[in-house]
Structures are given as structure tokens and as C-alpha cells.
N, C-alpha and C. Protein backbone atom coordinates (compact mmCIF):
# COMPACT_ATOMS: atom_id res chain seq x y z
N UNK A 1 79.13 124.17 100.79
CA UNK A 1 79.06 122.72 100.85
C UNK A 1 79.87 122.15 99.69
N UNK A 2 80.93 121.15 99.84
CA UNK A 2 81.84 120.11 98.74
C UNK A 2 80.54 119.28 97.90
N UNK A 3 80.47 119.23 97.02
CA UNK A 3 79.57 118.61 96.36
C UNK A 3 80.68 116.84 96.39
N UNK A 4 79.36 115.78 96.50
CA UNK A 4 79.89 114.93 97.01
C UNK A 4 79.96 114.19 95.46
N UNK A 5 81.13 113.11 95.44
CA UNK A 5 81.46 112.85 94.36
C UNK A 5 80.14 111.37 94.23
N UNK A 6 79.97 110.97 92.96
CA UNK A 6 78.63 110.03 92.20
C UNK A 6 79.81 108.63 92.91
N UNK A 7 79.20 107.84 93.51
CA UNK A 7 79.06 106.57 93.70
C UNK A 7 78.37 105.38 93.29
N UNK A 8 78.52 104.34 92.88
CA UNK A 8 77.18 103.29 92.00
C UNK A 8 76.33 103.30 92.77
N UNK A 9 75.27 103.34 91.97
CA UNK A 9 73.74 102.62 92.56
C UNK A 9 73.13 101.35 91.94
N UNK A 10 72.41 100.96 92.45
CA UNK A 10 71.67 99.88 91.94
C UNK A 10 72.38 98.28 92.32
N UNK A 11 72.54 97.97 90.71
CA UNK A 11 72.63 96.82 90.57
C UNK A 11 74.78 96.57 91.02
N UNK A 12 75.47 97.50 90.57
CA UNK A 12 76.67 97.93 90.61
C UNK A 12 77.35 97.97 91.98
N UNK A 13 76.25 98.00 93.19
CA UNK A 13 76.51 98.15 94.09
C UNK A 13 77.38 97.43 94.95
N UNK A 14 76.95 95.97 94.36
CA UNK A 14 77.28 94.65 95.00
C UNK A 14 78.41 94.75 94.61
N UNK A 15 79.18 94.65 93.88
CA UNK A 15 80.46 94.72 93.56
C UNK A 15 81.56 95.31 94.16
N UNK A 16 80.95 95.94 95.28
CA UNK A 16 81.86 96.91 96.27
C UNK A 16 82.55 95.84 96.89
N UNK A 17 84.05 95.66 97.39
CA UNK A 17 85.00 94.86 98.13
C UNK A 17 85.51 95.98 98.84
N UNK A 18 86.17 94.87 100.14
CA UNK A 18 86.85 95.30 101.29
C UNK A 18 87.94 96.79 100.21
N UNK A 19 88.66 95.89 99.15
CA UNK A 19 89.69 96.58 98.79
C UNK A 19 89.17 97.71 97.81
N UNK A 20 87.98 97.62 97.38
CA UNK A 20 87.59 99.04 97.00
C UNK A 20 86.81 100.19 97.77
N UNK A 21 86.64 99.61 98.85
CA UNK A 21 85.97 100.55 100.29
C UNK A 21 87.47 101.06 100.60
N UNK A 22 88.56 100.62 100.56
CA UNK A 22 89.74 100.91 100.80
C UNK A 22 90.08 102.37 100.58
N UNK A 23 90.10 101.69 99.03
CA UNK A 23 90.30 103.45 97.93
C UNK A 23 89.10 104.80 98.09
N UNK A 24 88.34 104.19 99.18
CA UNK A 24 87.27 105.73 98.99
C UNK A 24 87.62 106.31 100.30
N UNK A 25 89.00 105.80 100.43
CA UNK A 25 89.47 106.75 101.99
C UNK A 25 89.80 108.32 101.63
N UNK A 26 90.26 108.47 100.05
CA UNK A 26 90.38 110.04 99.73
C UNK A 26 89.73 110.82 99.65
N UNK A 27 88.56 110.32 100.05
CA UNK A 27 87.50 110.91 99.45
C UNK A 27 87.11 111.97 101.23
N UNK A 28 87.63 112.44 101.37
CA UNK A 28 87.56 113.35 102.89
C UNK A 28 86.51 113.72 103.57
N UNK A 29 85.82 114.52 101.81
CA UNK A 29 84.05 115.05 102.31
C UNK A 29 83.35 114.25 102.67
N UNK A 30 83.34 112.87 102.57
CA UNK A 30 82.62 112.42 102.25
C UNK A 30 81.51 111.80 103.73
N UNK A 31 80.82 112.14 103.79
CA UNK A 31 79.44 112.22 104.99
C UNK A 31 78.72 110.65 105.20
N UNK A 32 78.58 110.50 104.42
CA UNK A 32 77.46 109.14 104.65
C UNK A 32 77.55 108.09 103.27
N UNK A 33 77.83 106.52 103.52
CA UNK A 33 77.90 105.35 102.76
C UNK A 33 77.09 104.51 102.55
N UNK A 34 76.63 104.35 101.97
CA UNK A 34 75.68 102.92 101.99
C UNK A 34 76.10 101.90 101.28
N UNK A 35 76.28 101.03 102.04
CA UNK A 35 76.91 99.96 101.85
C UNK A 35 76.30 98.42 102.02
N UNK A 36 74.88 98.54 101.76
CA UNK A 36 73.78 97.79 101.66
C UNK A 36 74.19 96.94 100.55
N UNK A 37 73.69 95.51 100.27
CA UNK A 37 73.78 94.90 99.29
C UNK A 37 75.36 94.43 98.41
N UNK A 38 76.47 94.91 99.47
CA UNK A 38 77.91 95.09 98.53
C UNK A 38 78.34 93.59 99.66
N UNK A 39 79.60 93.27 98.69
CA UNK A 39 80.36 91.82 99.44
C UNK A 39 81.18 92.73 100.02
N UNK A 40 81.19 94.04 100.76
CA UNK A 40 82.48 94.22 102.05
C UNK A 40 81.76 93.82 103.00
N UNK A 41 82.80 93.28 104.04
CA UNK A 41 82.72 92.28 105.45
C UNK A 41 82.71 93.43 106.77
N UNK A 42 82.89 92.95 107.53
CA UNK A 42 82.76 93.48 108.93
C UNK A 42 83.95 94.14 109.04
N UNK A 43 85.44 93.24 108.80
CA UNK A 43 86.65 93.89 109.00
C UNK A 43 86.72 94.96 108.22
N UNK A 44 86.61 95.35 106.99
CA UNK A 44 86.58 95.79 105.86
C UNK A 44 85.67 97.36 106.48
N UNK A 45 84.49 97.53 106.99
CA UNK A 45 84.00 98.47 107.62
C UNK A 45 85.06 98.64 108.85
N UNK A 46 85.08 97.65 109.26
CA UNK A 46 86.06 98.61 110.70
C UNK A 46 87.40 99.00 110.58
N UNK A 47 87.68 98.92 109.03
CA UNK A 47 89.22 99.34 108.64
C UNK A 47 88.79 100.95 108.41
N UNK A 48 87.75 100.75 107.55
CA UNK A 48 86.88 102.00 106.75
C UNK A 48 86.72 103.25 107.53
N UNK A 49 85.82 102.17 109.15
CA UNK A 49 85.56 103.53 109.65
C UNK A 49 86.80 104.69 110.56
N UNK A 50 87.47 103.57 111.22
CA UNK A 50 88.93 103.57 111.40
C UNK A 50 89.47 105.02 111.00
N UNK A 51 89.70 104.47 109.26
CA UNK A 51 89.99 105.75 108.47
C UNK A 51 89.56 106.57 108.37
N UNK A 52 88.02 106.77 108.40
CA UNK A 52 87.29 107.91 108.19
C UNK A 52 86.15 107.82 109.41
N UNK A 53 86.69 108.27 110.62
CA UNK A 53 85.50 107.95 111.69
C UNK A 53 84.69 109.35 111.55
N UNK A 54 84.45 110.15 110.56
CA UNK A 54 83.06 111.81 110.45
C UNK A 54 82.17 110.65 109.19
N UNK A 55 82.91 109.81 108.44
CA UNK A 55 81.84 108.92 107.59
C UNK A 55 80.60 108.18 108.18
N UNK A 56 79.32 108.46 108.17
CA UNK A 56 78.45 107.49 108.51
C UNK A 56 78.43 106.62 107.33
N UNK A 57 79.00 105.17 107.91
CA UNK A 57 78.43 103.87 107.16
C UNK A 57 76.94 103.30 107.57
N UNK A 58 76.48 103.15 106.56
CA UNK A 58 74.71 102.58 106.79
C UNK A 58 75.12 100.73 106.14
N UNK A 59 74.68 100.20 106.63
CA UNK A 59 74.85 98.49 106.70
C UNK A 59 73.54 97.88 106.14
């Protein structure tokens, strides 16, 4: 198993944008998002998943 790289929690969360959901397209391993509580939009996920359709985004 790829050990999955540390993402913010908490309070840090919100701060997530369309254009920094962008940059976690390198991230390959990467399995499951939560993306609860952050200002990315609808387009912004369907660019996301787009890119990475094995990512589960949680809303």
C-alpha cells in the first residue's frame, strides 16, 4: 500500500479553492477526498473528478 500523503484538517480546511483542488491532481494514489467545509464549487469537483475519476470525492 502507497502511504497517502497528510492533507489539512480542521479549521485549514476551508481554505481549499477550485485552484488548489487543481494541484492535488499529482497526487495519483490518492483514494478518497473530503472536501466538506472548503470554498471549491461544483465545477471545480467536476474538473477534479474528470482528472482523477479512481478518487472518491466526499461533499
Amino acid at each position: 500500500m502507497v502511504p497517502q500523503p497528510m492533507l489539512p484538517t480542521g479549521d485549514e480546511t476551508s481554505a481549499i479553492t477550485d485552484a488548489g483542488l487543481a494541484q492535488l491532481t499529482d497526487l495519483t494514489h490518492l483514494e478518497t477526498l473530503n472536501l466538506k467545509g472548503t470554498q471549491v464549487t461544483d465545477a471545480g469537483v467536476q474538473a477534479f473528478e474528470k482528472a482523477m475519476p479512481k478518487t472518491k470525492v466526499e461533499r
